[in-house]
Protein backbone atom coordinates (compact mmCIF):
# COMPACT_ATOMS: atom_id res chain seq x y z
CA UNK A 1 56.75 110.67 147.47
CA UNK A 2 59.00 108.19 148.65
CA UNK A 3 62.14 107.22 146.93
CA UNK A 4 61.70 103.26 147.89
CA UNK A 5 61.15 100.66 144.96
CA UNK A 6 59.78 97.44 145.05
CA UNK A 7 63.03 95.43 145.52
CA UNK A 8 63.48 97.32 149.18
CA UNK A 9 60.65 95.39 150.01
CA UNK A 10 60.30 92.42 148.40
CA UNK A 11 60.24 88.94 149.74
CA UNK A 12 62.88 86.25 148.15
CA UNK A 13 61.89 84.28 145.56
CA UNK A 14 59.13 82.15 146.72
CA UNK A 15 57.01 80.34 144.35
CA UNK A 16 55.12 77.34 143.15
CA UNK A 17 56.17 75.19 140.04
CA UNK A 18 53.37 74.89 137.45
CA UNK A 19 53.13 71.27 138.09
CA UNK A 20 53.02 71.41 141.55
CA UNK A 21 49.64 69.71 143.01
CA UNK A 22 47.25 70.23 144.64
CA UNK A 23 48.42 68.72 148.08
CA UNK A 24 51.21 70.76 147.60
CA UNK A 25 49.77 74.10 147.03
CA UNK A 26 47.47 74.02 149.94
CA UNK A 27 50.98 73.55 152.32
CA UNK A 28 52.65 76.14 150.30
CA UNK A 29 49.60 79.02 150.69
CA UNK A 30 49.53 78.43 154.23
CA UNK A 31 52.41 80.27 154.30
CA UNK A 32 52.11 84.49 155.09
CA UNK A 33 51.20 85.11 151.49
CA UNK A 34 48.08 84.63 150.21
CA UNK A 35 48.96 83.86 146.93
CA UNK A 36 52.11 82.74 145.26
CA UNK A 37 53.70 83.22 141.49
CA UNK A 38 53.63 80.50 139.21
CA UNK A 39 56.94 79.84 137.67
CA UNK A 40 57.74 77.14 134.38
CA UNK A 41 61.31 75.25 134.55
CA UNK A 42 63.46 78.39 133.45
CA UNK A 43 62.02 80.71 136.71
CA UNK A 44 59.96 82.81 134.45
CA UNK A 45 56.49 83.55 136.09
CA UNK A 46 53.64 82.32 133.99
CA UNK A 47 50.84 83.00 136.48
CA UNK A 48 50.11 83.57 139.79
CA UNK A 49 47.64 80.60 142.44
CA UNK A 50 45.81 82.63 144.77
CA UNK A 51 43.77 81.22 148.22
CA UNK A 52 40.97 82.37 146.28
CA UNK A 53 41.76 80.34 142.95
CA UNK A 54 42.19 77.20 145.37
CA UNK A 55 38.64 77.95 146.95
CA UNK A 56 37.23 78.24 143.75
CA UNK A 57 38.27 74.64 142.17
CA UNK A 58 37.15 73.38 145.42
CA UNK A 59 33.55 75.28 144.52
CA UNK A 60 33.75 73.21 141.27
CA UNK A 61 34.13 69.90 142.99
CA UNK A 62 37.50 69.02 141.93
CA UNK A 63 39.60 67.97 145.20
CA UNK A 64 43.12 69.20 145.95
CA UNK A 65 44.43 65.48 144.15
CA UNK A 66 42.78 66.92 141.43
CA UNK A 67 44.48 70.01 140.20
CA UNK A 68 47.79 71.65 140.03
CA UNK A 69 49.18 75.18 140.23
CA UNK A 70 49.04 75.55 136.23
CA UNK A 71 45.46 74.50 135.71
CA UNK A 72 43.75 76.79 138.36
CA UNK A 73 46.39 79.71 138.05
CA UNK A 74 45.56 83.61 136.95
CA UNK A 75 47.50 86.30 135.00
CA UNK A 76 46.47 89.02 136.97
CA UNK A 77 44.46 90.87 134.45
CA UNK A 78 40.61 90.97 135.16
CA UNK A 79 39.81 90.05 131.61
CA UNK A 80 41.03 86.35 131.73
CA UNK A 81 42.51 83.95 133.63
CA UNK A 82 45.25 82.86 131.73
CA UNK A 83 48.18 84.52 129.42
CA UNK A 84 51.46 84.90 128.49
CA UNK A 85 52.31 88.38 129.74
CA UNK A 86 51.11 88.05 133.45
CA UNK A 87 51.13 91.33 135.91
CA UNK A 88 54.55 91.73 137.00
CA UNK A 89 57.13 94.56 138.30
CA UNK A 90 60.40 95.44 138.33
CA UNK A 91 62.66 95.29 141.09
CA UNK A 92 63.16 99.25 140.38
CA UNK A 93 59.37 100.25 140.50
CA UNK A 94 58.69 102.71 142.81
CA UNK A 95 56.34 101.75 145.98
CA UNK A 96 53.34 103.79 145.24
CA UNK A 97 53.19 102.61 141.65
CA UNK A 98 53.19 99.19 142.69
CA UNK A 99 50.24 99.78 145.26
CA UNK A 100 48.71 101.44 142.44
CA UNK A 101 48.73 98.34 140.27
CA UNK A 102 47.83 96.20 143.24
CA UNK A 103 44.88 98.51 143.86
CA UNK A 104 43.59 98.66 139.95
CA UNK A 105 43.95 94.82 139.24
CA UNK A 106 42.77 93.76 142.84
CA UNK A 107 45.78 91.55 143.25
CA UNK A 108 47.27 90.57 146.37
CA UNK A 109 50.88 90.10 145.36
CA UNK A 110 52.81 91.17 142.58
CA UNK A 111 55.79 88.78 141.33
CA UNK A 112 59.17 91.02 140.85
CA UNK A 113 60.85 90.12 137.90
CA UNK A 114 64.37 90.91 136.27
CA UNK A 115 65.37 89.59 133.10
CA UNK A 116 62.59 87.47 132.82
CA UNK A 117 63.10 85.93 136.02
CA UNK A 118 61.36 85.79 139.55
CA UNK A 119 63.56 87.27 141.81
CA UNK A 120 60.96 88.11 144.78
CA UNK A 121 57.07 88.91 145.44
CA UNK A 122 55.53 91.73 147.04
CA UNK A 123 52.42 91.99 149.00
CA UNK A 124 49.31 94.30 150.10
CA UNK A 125 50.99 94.18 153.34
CA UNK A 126 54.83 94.85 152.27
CA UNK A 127 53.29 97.67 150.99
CA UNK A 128 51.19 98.90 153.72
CA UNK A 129 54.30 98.40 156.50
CA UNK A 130 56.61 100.16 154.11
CA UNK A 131 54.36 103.28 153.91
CA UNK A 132 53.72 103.39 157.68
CA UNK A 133 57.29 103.42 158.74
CA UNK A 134 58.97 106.67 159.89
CA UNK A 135 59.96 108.66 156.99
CA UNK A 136 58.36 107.57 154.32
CA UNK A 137 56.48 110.34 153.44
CA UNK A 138 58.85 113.58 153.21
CA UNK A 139 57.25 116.12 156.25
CA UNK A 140 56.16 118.51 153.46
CA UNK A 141 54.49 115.50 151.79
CA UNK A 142 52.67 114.67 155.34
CA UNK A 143 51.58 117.87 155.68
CA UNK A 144 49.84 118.38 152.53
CA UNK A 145 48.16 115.55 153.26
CA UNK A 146 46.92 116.07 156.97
């Protein structure tokens, strides 16, 4: 197992404001993430707007003047859509417990928080780039696995 935790690869803090429209959103997701966190006015993450969640108010005929980031948002847990404990991680998490979260809650991203407050995101792909590179996995590890 490696010894890297979520913070060695995390992006900065990029988010969307939960009243951030619809216009808005669609500039911000065209970004390289496919979904960002959804933070009130004190930077605490409330919920997360996925490509998917903007596809699916478009499915429902609303039009992008018609939402914002708050009223089509997710928590992350398959049961609902919205909460007030969303899926987060700490900045200290290791790697393969974060891509085990991503895995079991189908998420995308997972919003790193520290005392409360977004300090970065990390994605499928963070994760997937970290575990390729060199070293990663100790040789003994590698082996086992081969």
């Amino acid at each position: 197992m490696s010894c890297r935790v979520a913070k060695d690869i995390m992006y900065p803090r990029v988010s969307l404001y939960a009243k951030e429209k619809g216009e808005e959103l669609v500039k911000k997701l065209m970004s390289p993430y496919p979904a960002l966190p959804v933070v009130n006015e004190n930077d605490e993450v409330i919920g997360i707007v996925s490509e998917y969640d903007i596809l699916n108010a478009l499915k429902e005929g609303r039009t992008i003047h018609e939402f914002s980031a708050e009223s089509i948002m997710s928590c992350g847990h398959a049961e609902h859509g919205v909460c007030s404990t969303p899926v987060t991680v700490t900045p200290n998490i290791a790697i393969e417990d974060v891509a085990d979260l991503m895995y079991n809650r189908n998420v995308t991203i997972l919003p790193v928080v520290a005392d409360k407050k977004l300090v970065g995101i990390v994605t499928r792909k963070s994760i997937i780039n970290a575990m390729a590179e060199r070293g990663f996995w100790p040789e003994h590890e590698f082996q086992k696995r081969v």
